[in-house]
Protein backbone atom coordinates (compact mmCIF):
# COMPACT_ATOMS: atom_id res chain seq x y z
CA UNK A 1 222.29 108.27 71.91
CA UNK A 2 218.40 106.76 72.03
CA UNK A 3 217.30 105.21 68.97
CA UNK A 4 214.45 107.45 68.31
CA UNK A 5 217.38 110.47 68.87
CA UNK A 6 219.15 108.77 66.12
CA UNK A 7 215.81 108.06 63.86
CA UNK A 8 214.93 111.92 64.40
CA UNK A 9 218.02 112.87 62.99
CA UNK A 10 218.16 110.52 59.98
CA UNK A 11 214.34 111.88 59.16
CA UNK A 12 215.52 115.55 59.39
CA UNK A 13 218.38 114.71 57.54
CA UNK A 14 216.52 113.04 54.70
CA UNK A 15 214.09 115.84 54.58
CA UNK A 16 216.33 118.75 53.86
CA UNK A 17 216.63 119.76 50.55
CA UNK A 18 219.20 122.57 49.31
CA UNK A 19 217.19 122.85 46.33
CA UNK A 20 214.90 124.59 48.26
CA UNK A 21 216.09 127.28 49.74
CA UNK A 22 217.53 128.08 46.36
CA UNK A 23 217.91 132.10 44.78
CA UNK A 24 219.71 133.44 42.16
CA UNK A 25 219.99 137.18 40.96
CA UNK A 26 218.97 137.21 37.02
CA UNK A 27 220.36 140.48 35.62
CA UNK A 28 220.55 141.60 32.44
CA UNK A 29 219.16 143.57 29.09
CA UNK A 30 216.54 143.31 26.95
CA UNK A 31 215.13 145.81 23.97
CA UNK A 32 216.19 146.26 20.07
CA UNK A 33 218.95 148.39 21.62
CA UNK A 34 219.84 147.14 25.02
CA UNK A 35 217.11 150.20 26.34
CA UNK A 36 215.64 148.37 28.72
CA UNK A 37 217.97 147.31 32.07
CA UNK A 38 216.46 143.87 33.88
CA UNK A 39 216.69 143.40 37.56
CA UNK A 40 215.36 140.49 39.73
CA UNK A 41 215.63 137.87 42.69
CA UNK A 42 214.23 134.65 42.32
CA UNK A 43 214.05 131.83 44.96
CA UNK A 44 211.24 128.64 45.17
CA UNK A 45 211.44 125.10 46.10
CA UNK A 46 211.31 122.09 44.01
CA UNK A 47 207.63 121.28 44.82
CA UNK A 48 206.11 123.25 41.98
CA UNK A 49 207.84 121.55 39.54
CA UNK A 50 211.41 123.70 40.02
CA UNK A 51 210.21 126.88 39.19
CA UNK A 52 211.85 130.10 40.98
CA UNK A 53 209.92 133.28 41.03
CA UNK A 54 209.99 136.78 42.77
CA UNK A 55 209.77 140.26 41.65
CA UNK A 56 211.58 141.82 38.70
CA UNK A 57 212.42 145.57 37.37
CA UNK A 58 212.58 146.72 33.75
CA UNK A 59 214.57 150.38 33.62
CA UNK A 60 214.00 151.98 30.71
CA UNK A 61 217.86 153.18 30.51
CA UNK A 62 217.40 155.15 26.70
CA UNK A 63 217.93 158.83 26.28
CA UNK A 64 214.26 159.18 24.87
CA UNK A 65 212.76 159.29 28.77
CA UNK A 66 212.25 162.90 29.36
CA UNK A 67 210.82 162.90 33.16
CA UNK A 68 213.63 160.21 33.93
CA UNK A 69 213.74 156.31 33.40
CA UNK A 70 210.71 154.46 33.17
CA UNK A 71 210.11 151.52 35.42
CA UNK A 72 208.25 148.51 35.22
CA UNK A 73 208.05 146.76 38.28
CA UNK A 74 206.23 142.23 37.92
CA UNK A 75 206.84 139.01 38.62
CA UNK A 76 209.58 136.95 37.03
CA UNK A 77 209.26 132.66 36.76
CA UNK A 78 211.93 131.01 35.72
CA UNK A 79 212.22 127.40 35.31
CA UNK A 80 215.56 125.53 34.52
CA UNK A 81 216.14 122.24 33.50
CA UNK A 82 218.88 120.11 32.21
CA UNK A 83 222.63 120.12 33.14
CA UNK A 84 225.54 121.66 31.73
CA UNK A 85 225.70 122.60 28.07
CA UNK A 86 222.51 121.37 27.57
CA UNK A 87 220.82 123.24 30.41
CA UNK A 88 217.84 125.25 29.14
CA UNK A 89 215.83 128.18 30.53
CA UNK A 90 212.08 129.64 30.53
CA UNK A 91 211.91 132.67 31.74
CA UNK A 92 208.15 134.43 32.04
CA UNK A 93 207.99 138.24 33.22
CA UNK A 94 204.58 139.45 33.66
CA UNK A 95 203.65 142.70 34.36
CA UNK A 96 199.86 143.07 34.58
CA UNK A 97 197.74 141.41 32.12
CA UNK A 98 201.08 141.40 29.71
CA UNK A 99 203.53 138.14 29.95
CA UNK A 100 206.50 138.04 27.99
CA UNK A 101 208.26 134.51 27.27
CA UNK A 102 211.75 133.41 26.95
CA UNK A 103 213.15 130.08 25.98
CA UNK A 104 216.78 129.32 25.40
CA UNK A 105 219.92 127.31 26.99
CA UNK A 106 221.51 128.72 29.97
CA UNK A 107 224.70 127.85 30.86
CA UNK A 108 225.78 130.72 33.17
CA UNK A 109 223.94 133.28 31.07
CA UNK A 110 222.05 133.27 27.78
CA UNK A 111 221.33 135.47 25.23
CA UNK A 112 218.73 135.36 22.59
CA UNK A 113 215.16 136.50 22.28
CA UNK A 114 211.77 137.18 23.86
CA UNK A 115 208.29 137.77 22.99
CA UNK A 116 205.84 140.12 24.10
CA UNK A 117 201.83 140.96 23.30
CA UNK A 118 202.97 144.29 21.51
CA UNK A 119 206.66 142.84 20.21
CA UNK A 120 207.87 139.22 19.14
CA UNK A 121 211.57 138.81 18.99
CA UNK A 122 212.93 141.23 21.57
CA UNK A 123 216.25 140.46 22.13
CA UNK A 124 217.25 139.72 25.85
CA UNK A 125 220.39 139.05 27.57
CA UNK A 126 220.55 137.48 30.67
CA UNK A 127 222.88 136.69 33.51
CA UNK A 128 222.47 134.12 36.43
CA UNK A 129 224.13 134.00 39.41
């Protein structure tokens, strides 16, 4: 093989990054009673500082809907950081001018709470895979 072959190789080699090509499905349920079914894809690269985004689905899964669920249809970022049991998680769903923030470990999936412009404290559950 010619030198540059082997140089071309090693470059493209050192260049590839599984990081990013990276998605994970975030499922999960958020609300005072679980009312509220979450659904999204994420995927990014490592450039923007390791945050995954792509769309995400709230279905309002309560009996109280009388024309049927309610959907909310955003964008969720998620940034992860750390390793193992002290891996942590930000999560930010937006859905218009309204952002709701969660911040808590993550270590396969997380539980705890989120807050909103119209409710602090909403408690979320949250699975990653």
């Amino acid at each position: 093989m010619k030198p540059k072959a082997i140089l071309a190789i090693v470059v493209l080699g050192l260049s590839y990054d599984p990081a990013h090509a990276r998605s994970l499905h975030i499922g999960g349920t958020a609300g005072y009673l679980s009312e509220w079914e979450i659904n999204a894809t994420v995927a990014g690269d490592e450039s923007d500082g390791g945050s995954l985004h792509g769309p995400v689905t709230l279905k309002h899964t309560g009996l109280c809907a009388v024309k049927g669920p309610v959907e909310k249809s955003g964008e969720l970022r998620l940034k992860m950081s750390g390793w193992g049991p002290f891996s942590r998680i930000e999560a930010v769903m937006s859905f218009g001018d309204a952002r709701c923030i969660y911040r808590g470990g993550s270590s396969g999936g997380t539980s705890g709470a989120m807050d909103c412009p119209d409710a602090k404290g909403v408690p979320v559950t949250l699975s990653i895979k």
